[in-house]
PDB file of N, CA and C in Angstrom:
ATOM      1  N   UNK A   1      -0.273 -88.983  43.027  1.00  0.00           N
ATOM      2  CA  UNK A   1       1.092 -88.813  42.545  1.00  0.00           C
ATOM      3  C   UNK A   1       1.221 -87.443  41.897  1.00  0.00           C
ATOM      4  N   UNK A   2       2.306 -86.798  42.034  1.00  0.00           N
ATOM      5  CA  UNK A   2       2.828 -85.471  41.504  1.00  0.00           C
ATOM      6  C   UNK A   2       3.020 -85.560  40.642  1.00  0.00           C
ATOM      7  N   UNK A   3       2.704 -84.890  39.298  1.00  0.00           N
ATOM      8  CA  UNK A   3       3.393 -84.713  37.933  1.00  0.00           C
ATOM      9  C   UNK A   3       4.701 -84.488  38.017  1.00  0.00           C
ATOM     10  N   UNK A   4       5.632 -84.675  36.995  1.00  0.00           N
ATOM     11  CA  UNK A   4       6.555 -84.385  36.889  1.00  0.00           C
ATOM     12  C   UNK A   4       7.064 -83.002  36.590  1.00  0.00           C
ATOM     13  N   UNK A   5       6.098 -82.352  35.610  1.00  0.00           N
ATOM     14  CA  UNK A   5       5.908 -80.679  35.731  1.00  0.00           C
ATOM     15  C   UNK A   5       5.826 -80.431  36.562  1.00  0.00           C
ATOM     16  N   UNK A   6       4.503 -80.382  37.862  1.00  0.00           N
ATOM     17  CA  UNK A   6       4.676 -80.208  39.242  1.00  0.00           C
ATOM     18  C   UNK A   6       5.775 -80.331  40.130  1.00  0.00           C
ATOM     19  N   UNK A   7       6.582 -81.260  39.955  1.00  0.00           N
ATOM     20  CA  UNK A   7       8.131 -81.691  40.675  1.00  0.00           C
ATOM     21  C   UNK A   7       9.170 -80.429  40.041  1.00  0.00           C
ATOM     22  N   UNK A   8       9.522 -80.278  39.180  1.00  0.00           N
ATOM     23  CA  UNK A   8      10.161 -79.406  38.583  1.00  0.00           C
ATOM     24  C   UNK A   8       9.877 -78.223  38.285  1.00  0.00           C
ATOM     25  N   UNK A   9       8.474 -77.872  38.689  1.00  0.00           N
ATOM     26  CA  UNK A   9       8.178 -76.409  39.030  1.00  0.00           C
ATOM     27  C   UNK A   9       8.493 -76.440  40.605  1.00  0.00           C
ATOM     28  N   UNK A  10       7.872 -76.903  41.333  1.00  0.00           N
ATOM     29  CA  UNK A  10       8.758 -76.655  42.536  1.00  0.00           C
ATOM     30  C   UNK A  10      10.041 -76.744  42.984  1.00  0.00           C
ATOM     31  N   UNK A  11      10.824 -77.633  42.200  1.00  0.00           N
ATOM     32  CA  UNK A  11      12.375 -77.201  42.155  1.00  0.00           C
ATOM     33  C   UNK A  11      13.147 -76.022  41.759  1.00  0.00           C
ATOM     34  N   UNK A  12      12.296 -75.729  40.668  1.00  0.00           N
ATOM     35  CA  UNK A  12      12.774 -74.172  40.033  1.00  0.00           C
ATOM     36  C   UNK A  12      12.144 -73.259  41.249  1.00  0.00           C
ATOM     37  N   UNK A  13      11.212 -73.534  41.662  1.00  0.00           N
ATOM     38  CA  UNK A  13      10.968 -72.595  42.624  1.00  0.00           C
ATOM     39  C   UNK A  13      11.657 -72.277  43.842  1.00  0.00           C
ATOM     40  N   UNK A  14      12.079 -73.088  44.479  1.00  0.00           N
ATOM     41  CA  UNK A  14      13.251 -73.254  45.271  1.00  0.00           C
ATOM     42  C   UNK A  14      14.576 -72.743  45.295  1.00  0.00           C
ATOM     43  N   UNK A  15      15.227 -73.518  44.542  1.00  0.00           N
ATOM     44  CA  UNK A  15      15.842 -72.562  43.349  1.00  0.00           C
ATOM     45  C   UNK A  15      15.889 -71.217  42.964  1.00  0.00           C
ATOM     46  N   UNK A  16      14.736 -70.599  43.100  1.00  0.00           N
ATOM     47  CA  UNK A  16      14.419 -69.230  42.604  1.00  0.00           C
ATOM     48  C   UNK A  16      14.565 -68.287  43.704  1.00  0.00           C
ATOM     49  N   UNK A  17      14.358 -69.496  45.693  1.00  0.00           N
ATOM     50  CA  UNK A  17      14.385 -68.423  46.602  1.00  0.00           C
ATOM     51  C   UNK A  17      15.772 -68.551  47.186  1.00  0.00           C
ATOM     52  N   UNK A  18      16.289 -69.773  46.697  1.00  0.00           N
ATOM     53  CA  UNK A  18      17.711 -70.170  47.685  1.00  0.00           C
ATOM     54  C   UNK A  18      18.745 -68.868  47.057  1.00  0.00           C
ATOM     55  N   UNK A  19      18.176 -68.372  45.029  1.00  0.00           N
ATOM     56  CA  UNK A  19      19.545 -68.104  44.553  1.00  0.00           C
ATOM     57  C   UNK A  19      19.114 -66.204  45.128  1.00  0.00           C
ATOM     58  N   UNK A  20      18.043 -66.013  45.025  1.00  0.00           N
ATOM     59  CA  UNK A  20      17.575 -64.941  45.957  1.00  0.00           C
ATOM     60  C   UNK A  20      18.213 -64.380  47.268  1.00  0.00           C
ATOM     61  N   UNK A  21      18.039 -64.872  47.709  1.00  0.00           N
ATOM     62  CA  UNK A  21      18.347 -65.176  49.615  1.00  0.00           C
ATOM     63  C   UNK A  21      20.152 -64.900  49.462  1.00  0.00           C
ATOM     64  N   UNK A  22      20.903 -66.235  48.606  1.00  0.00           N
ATOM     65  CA  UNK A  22      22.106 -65.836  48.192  1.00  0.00           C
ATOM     66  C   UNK A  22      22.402 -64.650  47.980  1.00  0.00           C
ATOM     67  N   UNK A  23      21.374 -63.900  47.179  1.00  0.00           N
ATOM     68  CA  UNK A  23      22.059 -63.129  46.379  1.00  0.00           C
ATOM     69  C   UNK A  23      22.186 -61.642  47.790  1.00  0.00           C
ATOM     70  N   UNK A  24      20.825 -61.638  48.263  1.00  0.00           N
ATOM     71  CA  UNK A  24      20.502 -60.369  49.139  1.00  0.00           C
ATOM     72  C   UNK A  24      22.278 -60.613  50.504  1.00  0.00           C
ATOM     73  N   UNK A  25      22.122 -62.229  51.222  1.00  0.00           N
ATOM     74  CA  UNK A  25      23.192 -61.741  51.537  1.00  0.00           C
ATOM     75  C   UNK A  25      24.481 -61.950  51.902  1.00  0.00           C
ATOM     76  N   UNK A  26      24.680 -62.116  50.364  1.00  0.00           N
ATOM     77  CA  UNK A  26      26.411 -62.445  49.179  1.00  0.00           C
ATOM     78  C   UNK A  26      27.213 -61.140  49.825  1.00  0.00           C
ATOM     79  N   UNK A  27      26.701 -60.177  49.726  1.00  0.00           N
ATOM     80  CA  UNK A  27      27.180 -58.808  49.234  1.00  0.00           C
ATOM     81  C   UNK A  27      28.311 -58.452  50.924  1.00  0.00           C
ATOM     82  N   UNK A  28      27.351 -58.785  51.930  1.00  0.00           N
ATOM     83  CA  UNK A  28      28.230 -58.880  52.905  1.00  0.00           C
ATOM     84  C   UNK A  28      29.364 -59.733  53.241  1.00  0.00           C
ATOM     85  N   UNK A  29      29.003 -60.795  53.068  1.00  0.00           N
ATOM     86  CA  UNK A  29      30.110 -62.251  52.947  1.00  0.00           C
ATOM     87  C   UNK A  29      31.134 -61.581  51.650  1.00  0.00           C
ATOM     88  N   UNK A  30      30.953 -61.804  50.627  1.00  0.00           N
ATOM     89  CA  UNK A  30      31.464 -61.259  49.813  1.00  0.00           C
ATOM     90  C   UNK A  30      32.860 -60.442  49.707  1.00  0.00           C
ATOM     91  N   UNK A  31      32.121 -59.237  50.355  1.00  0.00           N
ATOM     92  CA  UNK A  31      32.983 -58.225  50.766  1.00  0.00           C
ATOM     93  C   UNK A  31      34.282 -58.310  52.215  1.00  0.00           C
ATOM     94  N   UNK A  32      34.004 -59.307  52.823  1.00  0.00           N
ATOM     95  CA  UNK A  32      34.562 -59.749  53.853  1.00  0.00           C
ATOM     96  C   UNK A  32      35.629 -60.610  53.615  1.00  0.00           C
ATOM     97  N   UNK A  33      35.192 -61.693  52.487  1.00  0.00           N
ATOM     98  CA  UNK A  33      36.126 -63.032  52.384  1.00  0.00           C
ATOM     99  C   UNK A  33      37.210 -62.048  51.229  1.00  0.00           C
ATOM    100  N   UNK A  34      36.827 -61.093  50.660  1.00  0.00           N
ATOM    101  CA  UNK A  34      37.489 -60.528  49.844  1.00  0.00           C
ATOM    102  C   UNK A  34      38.678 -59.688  50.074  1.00  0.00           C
ATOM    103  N   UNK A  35      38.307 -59.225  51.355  1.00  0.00           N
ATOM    104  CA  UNK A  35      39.148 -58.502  52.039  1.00  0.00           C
ATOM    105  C   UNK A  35      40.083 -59.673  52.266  1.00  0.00           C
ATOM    106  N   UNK A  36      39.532 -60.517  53.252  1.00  0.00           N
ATOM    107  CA  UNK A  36      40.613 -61.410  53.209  1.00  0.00           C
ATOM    108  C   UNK A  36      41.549 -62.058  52.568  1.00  0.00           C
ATOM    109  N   UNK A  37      40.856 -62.465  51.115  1.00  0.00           N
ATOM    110  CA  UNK A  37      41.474 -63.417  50.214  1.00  0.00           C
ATOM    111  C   UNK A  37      42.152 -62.604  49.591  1.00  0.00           C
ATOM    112  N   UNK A  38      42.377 -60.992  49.558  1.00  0.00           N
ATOM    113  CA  UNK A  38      43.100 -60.226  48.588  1.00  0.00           C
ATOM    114  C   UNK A  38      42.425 -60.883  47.225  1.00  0.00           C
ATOM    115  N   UNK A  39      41.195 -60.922  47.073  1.00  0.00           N
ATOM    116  CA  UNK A  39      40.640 -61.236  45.429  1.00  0.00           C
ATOM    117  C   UNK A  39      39.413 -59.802  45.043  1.00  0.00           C
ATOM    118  N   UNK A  40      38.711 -60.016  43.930  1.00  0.00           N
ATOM    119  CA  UNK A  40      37.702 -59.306  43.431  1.00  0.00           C
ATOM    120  C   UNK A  40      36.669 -59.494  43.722  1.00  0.00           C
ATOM    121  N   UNK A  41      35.824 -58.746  44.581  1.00  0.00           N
ATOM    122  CA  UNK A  41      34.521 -59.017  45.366  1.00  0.00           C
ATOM    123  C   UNK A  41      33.933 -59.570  44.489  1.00  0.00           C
ATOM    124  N   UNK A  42      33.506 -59.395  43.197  1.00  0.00           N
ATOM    125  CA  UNK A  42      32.399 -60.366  42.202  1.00  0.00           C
ATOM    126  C   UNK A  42      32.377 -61.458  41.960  1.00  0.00           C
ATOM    127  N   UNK A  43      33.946 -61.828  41.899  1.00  0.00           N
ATOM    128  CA  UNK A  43      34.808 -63.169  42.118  1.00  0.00           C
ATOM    129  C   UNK A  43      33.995 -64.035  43.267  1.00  0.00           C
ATOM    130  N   UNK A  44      33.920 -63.597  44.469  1.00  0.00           N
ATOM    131  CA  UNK A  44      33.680 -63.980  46.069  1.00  0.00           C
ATOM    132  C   UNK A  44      32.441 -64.413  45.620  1.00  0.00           C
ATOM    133  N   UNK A  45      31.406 -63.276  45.436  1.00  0.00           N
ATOM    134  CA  UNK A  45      29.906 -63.034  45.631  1.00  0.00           C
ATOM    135  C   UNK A  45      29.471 -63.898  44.290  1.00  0.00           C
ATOM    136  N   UNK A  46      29.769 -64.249  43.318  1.00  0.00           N
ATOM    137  CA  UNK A  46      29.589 -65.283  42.517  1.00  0.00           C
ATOM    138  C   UNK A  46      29.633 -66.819  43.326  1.00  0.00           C
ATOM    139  N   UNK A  47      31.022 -66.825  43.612  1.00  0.00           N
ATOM    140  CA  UNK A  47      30.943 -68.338  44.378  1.00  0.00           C
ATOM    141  C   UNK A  47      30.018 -68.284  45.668  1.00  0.00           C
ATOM    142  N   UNK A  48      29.709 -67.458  46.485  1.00  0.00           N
ATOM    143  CA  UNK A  48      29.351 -67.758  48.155  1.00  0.00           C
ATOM    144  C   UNK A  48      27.299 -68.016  47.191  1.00  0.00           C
ATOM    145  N   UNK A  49      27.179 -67.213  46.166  1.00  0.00           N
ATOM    146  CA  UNK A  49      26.035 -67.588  45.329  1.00  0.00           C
ATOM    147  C   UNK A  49      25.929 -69.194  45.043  1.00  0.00           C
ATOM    148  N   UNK A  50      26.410 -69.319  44.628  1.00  0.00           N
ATOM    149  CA  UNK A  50      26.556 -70.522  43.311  1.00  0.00           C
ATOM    150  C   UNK A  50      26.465 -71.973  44.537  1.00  0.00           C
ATOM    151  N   UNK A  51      27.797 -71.640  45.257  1.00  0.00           N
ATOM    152  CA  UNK A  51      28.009 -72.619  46.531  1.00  0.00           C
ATOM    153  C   UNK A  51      26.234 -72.667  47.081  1.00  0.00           C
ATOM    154  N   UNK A  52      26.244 -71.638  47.699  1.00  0.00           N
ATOM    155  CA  UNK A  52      25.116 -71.835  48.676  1.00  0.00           C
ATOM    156  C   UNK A  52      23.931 -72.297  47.817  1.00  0.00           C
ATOM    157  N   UNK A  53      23.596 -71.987  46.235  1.00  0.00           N
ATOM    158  CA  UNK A  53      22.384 -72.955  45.634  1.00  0.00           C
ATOM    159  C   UNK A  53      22.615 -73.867  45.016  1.00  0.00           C
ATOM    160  N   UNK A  54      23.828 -74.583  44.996  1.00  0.00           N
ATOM    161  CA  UNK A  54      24.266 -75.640  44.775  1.00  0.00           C
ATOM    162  C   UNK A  54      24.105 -76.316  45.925  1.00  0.00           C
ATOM    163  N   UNK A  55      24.612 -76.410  47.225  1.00  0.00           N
ATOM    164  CA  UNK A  55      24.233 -77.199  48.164  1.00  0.00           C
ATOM    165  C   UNK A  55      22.701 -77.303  48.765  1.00  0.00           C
ATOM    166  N   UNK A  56      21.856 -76.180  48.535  1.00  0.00           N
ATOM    167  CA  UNK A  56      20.652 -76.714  49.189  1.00  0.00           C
ATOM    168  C   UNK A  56      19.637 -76.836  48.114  1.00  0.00           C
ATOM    169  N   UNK A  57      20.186 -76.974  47.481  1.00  0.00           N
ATOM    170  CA  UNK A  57      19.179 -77.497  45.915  1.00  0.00           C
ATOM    171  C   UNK A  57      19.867 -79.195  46.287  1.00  0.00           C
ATOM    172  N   UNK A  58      20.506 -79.318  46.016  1.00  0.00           N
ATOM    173  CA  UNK A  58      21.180 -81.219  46.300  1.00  0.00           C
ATOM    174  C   UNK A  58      20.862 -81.420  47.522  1.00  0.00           C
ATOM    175  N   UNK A  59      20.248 -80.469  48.714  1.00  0.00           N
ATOM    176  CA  UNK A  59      19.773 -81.589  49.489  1.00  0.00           C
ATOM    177  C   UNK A  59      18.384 -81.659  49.418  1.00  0.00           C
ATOM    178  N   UNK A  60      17.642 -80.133  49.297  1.00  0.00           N
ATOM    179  CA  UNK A  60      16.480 -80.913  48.823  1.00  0.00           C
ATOM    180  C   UNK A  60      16.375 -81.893  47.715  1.00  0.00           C
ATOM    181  N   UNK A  61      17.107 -81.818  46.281  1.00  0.00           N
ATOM    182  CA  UNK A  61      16.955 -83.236  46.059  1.00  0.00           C
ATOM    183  C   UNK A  61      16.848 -84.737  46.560  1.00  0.00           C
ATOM    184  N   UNK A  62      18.110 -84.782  47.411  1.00  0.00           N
ATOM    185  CA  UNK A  62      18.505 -85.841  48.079  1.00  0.00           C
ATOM    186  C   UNK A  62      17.479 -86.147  48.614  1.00  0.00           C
ATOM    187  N   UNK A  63      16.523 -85.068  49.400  1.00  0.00           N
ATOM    188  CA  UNK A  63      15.774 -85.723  50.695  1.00  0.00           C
ATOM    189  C   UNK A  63      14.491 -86.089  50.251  1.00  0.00           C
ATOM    190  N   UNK A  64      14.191 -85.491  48.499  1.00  0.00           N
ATOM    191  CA  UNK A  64      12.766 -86.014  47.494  1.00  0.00           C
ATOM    192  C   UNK A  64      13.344 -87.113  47.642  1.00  0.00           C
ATOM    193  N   UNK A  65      14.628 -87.710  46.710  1.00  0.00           N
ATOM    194  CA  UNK A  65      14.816 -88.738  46.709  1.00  0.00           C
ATOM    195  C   UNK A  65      14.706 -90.046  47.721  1.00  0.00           C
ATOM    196  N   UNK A  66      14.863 -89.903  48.756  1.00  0.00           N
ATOM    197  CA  UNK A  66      14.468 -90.966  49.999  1.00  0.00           C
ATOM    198  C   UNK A  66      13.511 -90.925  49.894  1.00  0.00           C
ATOM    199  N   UNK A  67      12.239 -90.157  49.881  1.00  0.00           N
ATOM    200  CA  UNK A  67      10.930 -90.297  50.469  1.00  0.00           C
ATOM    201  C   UNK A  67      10.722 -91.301  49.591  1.00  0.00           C
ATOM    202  N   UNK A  68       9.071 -92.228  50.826  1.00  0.00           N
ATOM    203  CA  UNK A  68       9.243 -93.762  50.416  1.00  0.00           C
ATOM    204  C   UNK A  68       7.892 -93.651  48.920  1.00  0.00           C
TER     205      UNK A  68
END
């Protein structure tokens, strides 16, 4: 069995590459939806961040959670 430290260091770790990955490439999306939306690119590149490690942080949760 996994510690629970162990579980939650690898979540933060995850975490650490999803908000990464976001971040490297926000900047293009970003700049695109911004154009579109007539808003403030930091505005954009905050949410397309936040969104994208919010959803694959909850599914790797989800999918710890099933395992038997």
């Amino acid at each position: 069995m996994v510690s629970r430290t162990g579980i939650l260091a690898i979540f933060g770790a995850i975490g650490f590459a999803i908000g990464f990955l976001a971040f490297l490439a926000s900047p293009t999306v970003a700049n695109a939806l911004a154009s579109i939306l007539h808003v403030d690119a930091s505005i954009v590149f905050a949410l397309v961040s936040g969104v994208a490690g919010a959803a694959i942080s909850t599914s790797v949760i989800t999918l710890w959670a099933r395992r038997p």
